[in-house]
N, C-alpha and C. Protein backbone atom coordinates (compact mmCIF):
# COMPACT_ATOMS: atom_id res chain seq x y z
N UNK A 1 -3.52 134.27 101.65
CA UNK A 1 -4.64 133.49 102.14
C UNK A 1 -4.32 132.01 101.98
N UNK A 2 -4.83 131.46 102.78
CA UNK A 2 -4.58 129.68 102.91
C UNK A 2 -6.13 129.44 102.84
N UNK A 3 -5.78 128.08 102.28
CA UNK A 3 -6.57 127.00 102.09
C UNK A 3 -6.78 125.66 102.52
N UNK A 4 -7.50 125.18 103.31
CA UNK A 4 -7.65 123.41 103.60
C UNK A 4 -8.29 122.45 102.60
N UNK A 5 -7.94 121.65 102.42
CA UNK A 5 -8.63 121.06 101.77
C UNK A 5 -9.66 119.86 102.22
N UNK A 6 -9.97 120.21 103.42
CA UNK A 6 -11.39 119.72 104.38
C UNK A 6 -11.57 120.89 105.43
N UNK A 7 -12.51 120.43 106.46
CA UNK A 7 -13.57 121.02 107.29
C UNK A 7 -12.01 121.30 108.31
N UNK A 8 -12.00 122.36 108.84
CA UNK A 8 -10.94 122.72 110.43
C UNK A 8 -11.33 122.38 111.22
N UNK A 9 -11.82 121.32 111.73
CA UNK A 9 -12.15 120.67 112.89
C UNK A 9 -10.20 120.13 113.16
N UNK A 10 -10.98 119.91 114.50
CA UNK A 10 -9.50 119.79 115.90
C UNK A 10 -9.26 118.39 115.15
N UNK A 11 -8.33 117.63 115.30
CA UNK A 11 -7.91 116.08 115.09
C UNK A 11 -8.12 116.05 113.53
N UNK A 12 -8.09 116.70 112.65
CA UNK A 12 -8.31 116.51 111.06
C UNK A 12 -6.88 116.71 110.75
N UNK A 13 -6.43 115.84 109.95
CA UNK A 13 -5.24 116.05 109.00
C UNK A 13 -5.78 116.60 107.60
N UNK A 14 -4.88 118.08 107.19
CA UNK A 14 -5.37 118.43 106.17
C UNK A 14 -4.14 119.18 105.18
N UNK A 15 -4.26 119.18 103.93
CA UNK A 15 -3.24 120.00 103.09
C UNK A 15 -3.46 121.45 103.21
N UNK A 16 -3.21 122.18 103.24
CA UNK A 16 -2.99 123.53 103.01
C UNK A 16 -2.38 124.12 101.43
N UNK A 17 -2.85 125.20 101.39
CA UNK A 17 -2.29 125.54 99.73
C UNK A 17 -2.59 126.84 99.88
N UNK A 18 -1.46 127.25 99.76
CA UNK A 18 -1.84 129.31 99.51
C UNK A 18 -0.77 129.91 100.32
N UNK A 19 -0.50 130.86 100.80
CA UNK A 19 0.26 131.64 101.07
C UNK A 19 0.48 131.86 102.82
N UNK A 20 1.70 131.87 103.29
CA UNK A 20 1.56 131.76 104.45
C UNK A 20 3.10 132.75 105.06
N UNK A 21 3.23 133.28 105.70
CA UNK A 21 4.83 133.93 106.51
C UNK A 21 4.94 133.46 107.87
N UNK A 22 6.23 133.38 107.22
CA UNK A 22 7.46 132.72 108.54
C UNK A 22 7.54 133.91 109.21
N UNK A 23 7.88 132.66 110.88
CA UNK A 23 8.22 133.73 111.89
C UNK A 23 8.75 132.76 112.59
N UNK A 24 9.90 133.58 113.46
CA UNK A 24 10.92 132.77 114.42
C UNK A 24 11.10 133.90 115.48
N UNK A 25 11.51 133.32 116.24
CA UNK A 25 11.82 134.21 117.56
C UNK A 25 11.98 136.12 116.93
N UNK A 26 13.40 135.87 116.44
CA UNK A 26 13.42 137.76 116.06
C UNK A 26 12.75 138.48 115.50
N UNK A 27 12.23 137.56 114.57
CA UNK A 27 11.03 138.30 114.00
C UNK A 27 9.55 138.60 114.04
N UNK A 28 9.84 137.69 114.85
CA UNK A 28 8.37 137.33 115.44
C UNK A 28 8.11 138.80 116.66
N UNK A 29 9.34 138.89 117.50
CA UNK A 29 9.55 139.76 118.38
C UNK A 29 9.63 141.26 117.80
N UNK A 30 10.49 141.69 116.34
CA UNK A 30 10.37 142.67 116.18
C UNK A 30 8.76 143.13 115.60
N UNK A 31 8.35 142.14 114.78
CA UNK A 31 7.05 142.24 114.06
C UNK A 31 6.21 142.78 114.97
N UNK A 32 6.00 141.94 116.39
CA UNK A 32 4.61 142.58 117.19
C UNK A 32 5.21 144.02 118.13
N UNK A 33 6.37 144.04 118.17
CA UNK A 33 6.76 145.40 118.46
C UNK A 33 5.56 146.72 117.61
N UNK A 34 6.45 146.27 115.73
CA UNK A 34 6.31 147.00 115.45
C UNK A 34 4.54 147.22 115.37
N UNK A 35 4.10 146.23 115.18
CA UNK A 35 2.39 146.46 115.19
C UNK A 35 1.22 146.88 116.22
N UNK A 36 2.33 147.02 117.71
CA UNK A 36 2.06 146.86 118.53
C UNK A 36 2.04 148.78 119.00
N UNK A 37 3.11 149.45 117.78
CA UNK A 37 3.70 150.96 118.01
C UNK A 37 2.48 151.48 116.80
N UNK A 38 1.61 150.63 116.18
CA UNK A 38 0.84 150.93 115.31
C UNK A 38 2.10 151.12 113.77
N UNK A 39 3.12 150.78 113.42
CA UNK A 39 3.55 150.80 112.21
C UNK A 39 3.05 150.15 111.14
N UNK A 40 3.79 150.72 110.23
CA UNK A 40 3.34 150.16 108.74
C UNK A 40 4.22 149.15 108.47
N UNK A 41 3.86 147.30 107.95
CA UNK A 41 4.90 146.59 108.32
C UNK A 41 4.65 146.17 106.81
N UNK A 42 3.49 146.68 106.18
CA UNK A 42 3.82 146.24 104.49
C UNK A 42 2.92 144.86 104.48
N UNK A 43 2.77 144.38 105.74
CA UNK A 43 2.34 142.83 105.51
C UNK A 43 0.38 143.38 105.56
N UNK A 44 0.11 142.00 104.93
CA UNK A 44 -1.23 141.83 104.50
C UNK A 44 -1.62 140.88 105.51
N UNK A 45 -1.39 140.92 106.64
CA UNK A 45 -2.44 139.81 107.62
C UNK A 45 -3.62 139.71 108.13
N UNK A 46 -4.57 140.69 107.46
CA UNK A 46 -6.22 139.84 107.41
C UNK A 46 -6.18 138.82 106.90
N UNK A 47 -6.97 137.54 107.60
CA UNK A 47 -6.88 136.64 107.37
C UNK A 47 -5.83 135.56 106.86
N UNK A 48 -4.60 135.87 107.63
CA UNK A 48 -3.71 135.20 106.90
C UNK A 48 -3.15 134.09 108.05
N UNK A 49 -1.51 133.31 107.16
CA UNK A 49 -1.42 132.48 107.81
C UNK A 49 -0.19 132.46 108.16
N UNK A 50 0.65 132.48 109.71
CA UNK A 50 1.79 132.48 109.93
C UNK A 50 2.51 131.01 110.09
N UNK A 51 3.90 130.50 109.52
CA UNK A 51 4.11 129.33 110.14
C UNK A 51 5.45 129.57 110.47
N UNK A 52 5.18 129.32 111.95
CA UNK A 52 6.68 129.52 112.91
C UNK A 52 7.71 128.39 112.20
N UNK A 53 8.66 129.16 111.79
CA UNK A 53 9.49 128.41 110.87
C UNK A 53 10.70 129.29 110.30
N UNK A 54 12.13 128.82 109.78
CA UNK A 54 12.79 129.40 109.38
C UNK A 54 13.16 128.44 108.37
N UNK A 55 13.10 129.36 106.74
CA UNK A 55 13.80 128.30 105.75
C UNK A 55 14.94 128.31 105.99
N UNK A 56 15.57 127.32 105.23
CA UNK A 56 17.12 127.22 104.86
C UNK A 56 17.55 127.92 102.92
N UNK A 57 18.63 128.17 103.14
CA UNK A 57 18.86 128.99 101.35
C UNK A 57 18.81 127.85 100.76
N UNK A 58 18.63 127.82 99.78
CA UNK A 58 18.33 126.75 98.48
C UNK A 58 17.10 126.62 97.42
N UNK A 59 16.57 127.64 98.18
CA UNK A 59 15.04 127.42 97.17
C UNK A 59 15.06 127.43 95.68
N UNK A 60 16.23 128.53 95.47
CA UNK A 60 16.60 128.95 93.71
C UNK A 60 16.89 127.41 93.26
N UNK A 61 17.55 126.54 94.05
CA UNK A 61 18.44 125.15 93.77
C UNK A 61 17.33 123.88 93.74
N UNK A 62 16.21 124.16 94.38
CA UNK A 62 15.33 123.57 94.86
C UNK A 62 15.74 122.51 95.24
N UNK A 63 16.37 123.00 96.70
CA UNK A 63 16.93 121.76 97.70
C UNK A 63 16.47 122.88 99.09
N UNK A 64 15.76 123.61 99.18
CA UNK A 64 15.43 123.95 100.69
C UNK A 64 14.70 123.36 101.20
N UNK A 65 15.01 123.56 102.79
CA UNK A 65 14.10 122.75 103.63
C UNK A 65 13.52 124.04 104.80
N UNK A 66 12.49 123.93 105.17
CA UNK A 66 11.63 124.49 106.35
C UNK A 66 10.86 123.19 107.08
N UNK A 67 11.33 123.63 108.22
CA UNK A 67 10.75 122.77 109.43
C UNK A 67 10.49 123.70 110.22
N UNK A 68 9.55 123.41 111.18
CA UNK A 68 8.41 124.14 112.23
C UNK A 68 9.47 123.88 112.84
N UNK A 69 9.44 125.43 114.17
CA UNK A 69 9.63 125.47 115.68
C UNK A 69 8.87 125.43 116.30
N UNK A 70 9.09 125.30 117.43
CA UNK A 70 8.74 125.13 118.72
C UNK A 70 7.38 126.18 118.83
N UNK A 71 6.04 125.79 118.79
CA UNK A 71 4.96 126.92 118.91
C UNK A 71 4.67 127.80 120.22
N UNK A 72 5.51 127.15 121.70
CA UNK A 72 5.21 127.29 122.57
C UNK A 72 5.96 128.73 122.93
N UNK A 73 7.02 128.91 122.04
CA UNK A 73 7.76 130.24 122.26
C UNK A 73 7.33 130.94 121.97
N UNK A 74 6.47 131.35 121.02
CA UNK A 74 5.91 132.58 120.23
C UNK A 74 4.60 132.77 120.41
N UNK A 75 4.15 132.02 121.23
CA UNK A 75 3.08 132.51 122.27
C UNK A 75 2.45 133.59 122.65
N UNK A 76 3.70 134.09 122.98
CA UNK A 76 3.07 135.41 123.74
C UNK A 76 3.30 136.52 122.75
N UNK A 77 3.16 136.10 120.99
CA UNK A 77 3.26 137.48 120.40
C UNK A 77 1.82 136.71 119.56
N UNK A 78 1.08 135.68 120.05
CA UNK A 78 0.01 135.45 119.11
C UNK A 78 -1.21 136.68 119.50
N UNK A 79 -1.64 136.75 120.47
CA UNK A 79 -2.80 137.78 120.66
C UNK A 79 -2.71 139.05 120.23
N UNK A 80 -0.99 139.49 119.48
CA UNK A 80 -0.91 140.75 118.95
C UNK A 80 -1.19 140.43 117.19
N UNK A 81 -0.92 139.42 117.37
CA UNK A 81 -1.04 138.82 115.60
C UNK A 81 -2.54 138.74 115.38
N UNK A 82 -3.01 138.10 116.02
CA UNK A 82 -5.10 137.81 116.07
C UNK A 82 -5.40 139.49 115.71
N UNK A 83 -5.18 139.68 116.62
CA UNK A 83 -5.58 141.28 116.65
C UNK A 83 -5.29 142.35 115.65
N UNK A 84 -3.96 141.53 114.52
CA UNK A 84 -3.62 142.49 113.74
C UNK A 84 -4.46 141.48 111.81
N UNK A 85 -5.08 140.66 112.27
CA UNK A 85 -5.99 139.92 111.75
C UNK A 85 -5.37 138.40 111.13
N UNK A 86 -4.37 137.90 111.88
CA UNK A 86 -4.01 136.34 111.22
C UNK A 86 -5.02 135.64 112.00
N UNK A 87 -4.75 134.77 111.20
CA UNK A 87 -6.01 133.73 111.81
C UNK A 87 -5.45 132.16 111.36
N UNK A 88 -4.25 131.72 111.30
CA UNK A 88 -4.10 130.94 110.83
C UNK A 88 -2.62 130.53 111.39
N UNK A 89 -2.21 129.98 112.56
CA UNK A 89 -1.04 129.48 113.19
C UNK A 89 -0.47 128.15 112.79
N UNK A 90 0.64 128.00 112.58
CA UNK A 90 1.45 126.57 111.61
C UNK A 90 3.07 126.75 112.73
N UNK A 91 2.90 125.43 113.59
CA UNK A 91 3.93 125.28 114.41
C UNK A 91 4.32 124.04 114.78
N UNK A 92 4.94 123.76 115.88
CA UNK A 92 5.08 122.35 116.37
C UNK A 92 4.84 122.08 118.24
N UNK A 93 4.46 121.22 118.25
CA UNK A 93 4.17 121.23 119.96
C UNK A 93 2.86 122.01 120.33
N UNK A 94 2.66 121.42 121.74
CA UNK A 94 1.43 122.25 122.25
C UNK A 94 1.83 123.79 122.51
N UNK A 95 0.88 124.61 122.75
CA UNK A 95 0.91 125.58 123.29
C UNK A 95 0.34 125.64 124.78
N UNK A 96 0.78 126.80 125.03
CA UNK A 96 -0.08 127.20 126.44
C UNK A 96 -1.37 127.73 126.41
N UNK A 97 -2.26 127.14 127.94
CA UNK A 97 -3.63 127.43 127.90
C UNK A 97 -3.81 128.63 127.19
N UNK A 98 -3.30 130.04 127.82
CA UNK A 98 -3.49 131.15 127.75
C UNK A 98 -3.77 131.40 125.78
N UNK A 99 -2.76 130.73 125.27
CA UNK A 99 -2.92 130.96 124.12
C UNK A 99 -3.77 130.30 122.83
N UNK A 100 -4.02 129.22 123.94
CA UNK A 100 -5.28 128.56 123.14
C UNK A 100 -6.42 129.16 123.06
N UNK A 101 -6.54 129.78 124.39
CA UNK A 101 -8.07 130.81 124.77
C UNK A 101 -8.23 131.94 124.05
N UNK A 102 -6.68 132.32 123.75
CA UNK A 102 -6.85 133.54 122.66
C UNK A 102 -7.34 133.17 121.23
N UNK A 103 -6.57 131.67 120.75
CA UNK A 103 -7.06 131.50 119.49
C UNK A 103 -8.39 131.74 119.20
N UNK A 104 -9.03 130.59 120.30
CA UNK A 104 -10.33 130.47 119.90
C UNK A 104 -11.01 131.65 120.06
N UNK A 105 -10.92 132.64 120.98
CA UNK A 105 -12.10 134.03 120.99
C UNK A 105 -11.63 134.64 119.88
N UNK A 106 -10.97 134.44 119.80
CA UNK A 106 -10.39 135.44 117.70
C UNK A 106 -11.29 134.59 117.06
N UNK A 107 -11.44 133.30 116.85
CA UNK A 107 -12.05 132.38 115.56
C UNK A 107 -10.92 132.04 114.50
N UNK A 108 -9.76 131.92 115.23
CA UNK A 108 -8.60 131.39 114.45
C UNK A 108 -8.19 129.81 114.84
N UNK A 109 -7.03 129.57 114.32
CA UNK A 109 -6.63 127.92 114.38
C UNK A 109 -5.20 127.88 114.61
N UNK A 110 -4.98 126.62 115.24
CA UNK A 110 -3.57 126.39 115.09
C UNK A 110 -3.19 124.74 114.44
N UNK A 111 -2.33 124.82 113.94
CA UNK A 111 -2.36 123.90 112.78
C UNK A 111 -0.78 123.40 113.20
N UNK A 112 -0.55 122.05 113.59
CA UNK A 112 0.82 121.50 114.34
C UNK A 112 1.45 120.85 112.73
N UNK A 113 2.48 121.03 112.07
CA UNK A 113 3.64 121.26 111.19
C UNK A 113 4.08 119.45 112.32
N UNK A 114 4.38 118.86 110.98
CA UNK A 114 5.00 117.38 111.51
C UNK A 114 6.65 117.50 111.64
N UNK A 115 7.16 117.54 112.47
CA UNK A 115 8.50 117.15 113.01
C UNK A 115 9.34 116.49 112.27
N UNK A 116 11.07 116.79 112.29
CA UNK A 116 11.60 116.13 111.15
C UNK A 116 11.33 115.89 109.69
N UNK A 117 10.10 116.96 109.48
CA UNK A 117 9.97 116.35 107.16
C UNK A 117 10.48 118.02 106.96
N UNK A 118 11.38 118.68 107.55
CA UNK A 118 11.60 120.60 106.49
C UNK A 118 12.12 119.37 105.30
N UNK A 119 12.94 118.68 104.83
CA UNK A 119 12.99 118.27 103.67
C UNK A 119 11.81 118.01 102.68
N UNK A 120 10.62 117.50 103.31
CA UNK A 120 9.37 117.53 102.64
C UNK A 120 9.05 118.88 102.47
N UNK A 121 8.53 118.91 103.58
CA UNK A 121 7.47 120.80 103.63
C UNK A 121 8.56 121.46 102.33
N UNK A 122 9.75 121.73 102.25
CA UNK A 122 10.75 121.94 101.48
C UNK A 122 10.04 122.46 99.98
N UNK A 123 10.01 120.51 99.89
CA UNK A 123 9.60 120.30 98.40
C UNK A 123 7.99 120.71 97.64
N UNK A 124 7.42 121.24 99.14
CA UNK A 124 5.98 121.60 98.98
C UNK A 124 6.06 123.23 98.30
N UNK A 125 7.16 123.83 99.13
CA UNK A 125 7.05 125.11 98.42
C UNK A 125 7.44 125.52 97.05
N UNK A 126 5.87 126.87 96.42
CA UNK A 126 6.46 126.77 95.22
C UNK A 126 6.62 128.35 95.01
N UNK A 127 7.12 129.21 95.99
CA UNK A 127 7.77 130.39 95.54
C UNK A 127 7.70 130.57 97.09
N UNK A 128 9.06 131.91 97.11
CA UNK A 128 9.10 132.79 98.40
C UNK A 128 10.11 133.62 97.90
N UNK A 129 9.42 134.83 98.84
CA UNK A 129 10.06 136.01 98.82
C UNK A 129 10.17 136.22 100.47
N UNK A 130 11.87 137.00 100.39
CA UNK A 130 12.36 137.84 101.75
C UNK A 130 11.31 139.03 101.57
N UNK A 131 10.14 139.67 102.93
CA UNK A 131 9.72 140.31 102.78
C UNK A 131 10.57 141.49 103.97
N UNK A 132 10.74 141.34 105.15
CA UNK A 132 11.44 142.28 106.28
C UNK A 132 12.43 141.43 106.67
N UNK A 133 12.72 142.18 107.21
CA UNK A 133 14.23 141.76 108.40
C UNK A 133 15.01 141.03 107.75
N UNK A 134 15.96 141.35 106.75
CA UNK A 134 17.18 140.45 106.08
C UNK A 134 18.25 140.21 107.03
N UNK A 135 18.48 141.18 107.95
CA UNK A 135 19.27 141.07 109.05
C UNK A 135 19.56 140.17 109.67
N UNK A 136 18.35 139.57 110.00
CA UNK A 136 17.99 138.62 110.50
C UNK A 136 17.88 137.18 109.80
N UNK A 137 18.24 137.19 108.77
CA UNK A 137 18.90 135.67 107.90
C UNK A 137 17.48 134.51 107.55
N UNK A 138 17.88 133.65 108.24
CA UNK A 138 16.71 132.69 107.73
C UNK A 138 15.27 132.78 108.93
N UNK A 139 15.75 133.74 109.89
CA UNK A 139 14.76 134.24 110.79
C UNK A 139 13.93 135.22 110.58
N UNK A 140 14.60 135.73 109.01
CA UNK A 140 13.54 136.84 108.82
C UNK A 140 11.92 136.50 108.22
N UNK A 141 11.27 137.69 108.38
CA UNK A 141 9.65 137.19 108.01
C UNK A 141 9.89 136.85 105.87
N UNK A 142 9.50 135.88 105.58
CA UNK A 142 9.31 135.30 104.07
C UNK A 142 7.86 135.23 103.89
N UNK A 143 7.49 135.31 102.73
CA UNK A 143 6.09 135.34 102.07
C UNK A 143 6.13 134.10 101.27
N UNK A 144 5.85 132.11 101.58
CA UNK A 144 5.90 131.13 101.20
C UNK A 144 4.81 130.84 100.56
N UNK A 145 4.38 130.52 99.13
CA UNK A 145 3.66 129.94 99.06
C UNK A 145 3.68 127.99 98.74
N UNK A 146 2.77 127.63 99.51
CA UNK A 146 2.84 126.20 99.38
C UNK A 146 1.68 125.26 98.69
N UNK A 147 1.97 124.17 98.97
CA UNK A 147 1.08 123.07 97.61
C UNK A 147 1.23 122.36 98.67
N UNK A 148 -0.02 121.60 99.15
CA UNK A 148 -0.20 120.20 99.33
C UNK A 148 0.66 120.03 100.73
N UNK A 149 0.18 121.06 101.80
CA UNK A 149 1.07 121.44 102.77
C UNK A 149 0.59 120.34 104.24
N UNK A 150 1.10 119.10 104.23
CA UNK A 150 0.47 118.42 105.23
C UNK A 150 0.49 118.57 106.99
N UNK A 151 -0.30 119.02 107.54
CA UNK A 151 -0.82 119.15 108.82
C UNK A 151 -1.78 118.91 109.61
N UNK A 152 -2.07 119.12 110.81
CA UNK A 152 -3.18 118.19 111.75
C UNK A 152 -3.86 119.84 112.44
N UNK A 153 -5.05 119.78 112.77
CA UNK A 153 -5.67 120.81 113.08
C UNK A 153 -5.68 120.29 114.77
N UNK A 154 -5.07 121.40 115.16
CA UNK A 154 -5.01 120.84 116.98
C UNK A 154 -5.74 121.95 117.56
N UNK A 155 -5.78 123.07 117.27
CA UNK A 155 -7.02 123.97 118.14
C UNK A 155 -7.91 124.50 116.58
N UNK A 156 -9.46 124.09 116.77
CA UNK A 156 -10.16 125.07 115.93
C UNK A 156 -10.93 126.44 116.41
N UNK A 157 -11.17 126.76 115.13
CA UNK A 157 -11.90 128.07 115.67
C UNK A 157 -13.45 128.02 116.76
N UNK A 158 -13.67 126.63 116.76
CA UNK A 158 -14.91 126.73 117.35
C UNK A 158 -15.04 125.85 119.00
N UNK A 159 -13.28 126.09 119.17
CA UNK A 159 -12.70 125.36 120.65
C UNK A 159 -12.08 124.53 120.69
N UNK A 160 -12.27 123.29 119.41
CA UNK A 160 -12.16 121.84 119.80
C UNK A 160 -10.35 122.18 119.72
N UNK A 161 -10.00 121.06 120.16
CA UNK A 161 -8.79 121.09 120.90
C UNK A 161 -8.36 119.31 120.63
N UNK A 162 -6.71 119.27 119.90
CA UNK A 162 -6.53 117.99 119.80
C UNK A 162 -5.30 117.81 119.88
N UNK A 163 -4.47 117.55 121.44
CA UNK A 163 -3.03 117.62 121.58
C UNK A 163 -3.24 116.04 122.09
């Protein structure tokens, strides 16, 4: 579960604190497969929070960095994620209409990750675990928790919209 530390209105810059999983293209792709075949994926996403992102190794060293991708790619696996109960999107860039319309009839958010700081966001995290897809390297899904996680609220749950 995540946390703001103000109101989710659209155009608010806010910290985040609590727990959130990465997703990048492969995993992102096998994940709504599998949720999609009705499997058991182990993950807890009522109410949770995904941030399209792949760390880098170093966390044990505490020199990793995570920086947001591109939100506009993983698009088309958000309405399987809403549905499997996240409610809480962490990316970079706009998205497409289609997927804004989904956020909001769920009552979820998307939350735009600032460009160029994975060295910050980095230093924000204070544990993670590989949860699936090791195969898949720094693309696999991780269970991050973060401190003091700075971002801008660009779609809220109640429409507003701030690209």
């Amino acid at each position: 579960m995540i946390a703001a530390d103000k109101e989710i209105k659209a155009g608010n810059i806010v910290s985040l604190n609590g727990v959130m999983f990465t997703l990048r293209d492969a995993s992102a792709k096998k994940l709504a497969k599998m949720l999609e075949n009705g499997e058991n994926t182990g993950l807890e996403l009522e109410d949770s929070a995904v941030f399209f992102a792949a760390p880098t190794p170093g966390f044990e060293a505490g020199r990793m960095s995570i920086g947001p991708t591109t939100s506009s790619r993983m698009a088309a696996f958000i309405p399987t994620l809403i549905k499997h109960g996240v409610r809480y999107f962490i990316g970079k860039g706009a998205l497409p209409k289609e997927a804004i319309d989904t956020i909001v009839a769920g009552k979820a958010a998307y939350f735009q990750a600032f460009g160029g700081t994975g060295a910050n966001y980095g230093s924000r995290v204070k544990s993670m675990e590989l949860l699936l897809f090791p195969e898949f390297g720094p693309e696999a899904v991780y269970k991050v928790e973060t401190s003091d996680f700075p971002v801008v609220i660009s779609v809220d749950p109640n429409g507003g919209i701030f690209f």
